[in-house]
Protein backbone atom coordinates (compact mmCIF):
# COMPACT_ATOMS: atom_id res chain seq x y z
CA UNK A 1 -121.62 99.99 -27.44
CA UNK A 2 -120.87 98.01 -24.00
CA UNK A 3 -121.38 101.08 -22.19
CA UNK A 4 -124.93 101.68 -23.31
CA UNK A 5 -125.78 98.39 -20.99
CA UNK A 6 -123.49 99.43 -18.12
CA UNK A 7 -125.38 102.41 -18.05
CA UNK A 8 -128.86 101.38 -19.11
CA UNK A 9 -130.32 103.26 -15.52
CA UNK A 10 -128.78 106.68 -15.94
CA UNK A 11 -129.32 106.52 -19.76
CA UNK A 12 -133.34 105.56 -18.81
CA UNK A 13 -133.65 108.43 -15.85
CA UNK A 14 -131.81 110.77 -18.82
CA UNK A 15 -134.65 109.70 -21.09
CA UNK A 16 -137.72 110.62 -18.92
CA UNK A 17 -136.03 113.15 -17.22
CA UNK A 18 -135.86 114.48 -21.15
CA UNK A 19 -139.61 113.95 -22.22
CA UNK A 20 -140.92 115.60 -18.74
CA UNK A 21 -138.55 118.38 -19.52
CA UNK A 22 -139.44 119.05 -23.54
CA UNK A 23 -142.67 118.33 -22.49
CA UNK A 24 -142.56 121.16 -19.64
CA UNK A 25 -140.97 123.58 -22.56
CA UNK A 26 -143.46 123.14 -24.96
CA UNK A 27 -145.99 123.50 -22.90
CA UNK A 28 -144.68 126.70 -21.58
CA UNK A 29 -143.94 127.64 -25.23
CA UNK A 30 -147.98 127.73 -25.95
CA UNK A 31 -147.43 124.50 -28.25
CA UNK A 32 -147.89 120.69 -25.67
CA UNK A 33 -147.03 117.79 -27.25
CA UNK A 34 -149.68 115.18 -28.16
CA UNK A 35 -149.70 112.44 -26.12
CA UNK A 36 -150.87 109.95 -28.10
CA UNK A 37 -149.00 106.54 -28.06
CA UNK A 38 -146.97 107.11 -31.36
CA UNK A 39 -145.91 110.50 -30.39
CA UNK A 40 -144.27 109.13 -27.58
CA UNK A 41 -142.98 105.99 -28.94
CA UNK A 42 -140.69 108.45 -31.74
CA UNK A 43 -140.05 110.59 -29.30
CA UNK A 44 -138.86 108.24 -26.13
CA UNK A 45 -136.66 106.38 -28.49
CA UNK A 46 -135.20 109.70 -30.00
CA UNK A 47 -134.37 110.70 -26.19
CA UNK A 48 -132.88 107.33 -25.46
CA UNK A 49 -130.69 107.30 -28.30
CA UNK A 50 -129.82 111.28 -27.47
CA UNK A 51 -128.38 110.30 -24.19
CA UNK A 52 -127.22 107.33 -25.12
CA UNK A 53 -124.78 109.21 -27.61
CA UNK A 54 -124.65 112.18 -24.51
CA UNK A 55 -123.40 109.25 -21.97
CA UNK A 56 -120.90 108.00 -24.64
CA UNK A 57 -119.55 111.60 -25.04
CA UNK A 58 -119.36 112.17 -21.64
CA UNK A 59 -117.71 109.28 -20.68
CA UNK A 60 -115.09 109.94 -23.27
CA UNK A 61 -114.43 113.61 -21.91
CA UNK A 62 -110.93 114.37 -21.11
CA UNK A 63 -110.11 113.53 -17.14
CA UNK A 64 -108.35 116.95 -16.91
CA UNK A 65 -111.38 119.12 -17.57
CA UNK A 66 -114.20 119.77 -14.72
CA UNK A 67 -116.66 116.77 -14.68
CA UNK A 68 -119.61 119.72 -14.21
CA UNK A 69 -117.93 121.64 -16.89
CA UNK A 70 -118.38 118.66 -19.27
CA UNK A 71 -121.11 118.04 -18.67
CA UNK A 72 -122.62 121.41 -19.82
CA UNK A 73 -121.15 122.10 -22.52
CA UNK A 74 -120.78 118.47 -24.40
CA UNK A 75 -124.83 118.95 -25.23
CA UNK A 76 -124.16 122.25 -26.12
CA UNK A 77 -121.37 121.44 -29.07
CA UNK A 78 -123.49 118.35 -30.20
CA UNK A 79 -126.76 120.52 -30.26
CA UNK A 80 -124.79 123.25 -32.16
CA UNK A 81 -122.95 121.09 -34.32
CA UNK A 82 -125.46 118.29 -35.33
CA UNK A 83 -129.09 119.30 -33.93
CA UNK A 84 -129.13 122.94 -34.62
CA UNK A 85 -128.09 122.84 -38.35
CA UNK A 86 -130.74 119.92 -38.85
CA UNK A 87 -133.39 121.68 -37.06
CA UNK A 88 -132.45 125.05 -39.15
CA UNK A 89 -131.87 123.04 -42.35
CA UNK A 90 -135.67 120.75 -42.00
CA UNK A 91 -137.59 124.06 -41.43
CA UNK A 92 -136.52 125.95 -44.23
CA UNK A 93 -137.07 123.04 -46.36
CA UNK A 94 -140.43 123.08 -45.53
CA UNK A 95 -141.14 126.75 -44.87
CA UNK A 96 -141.91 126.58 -41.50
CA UNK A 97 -141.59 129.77 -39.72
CA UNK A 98 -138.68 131.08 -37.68
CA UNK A 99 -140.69 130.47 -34.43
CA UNK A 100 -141.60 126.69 -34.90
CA UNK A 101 -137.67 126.38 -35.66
CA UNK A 102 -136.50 128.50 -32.46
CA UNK A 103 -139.13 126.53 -30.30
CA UNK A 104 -137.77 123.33 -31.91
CA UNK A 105 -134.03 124.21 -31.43
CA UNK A 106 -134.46 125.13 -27.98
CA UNK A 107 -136.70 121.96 -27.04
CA UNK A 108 -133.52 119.73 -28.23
CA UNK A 109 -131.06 121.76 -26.12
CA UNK A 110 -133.02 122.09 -23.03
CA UNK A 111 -133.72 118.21 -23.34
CA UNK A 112 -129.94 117.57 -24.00
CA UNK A 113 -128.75 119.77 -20.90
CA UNK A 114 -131.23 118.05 -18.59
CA UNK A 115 -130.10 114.99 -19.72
CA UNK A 116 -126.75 115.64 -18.98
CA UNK A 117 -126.98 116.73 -15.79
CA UNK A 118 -129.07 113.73 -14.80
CA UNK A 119 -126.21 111.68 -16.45
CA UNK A 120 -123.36 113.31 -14.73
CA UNK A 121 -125.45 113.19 -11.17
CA UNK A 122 -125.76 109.21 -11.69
CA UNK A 123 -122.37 108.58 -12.55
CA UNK A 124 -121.65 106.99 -15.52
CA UNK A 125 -119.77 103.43 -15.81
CA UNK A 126 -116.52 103.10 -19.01
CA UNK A 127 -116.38 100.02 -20.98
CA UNK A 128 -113.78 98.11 -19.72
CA UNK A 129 -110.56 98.33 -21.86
């Protein structure tokens, strides 16, 4: 977890780059986020800890394939293999409606590619070895 303090900077410009993004979305979406101090407490830690785990992925990405390649589609495997089926799975639980889940599903991915790219455009440091 080394790496999450040699790249505290790109892993904080990820993180508001993120919330001004989602935010952005959702407001385009018809549905803004409230900005009241616990909202964005949950949420700026759940961004933090999403590109933290982006930067670790990224920085584990294989040295043959296209850095700009990676870093596209690493959010889009972990959104479709670990946000999308939670998203899906929490709103039929609770009978939300297929709309909520979409806007939902789509908030995470467009906050996960944004992220990315702002990770990728900083650089991103490996733990020494």
């Amino acid at each position: 977890m080394i790496y999450i303090l040699l790249n505290a900077l790109p892993i904080l410009a990820a993180t508001l780059a993120g919330l001004a993004a989602g935010h952005g979305l959702l407001r385009l979406a018809g549905t803004p986020l409230p900005l009241r101090p616990p909202v964005l407490v949950v949420l700026a830690l759940a961004q933090a800890w999403l590109a933290a785990i982006l930067a670790g992925a990224l920085i584990l990405a294989p040295d043959e394939a296209p850095r700009k390649v990676m870093a596209l589609l690493t959010p889009v495997v972990i959104w479709a293999g670990f946000v999308l089926p939670a998203v899906g799975a929490t709103h039929v639980l609770r009978g939300a409606g297929g709309r909520l889940a979409l806007t939902d599903a789509l908030f995470w991915l467009a906050v996960m590619l944004v992220q990315a790219v702002v990770l990728d455009a900083m650089g991103l440091v490996p733990p020494p070895r």
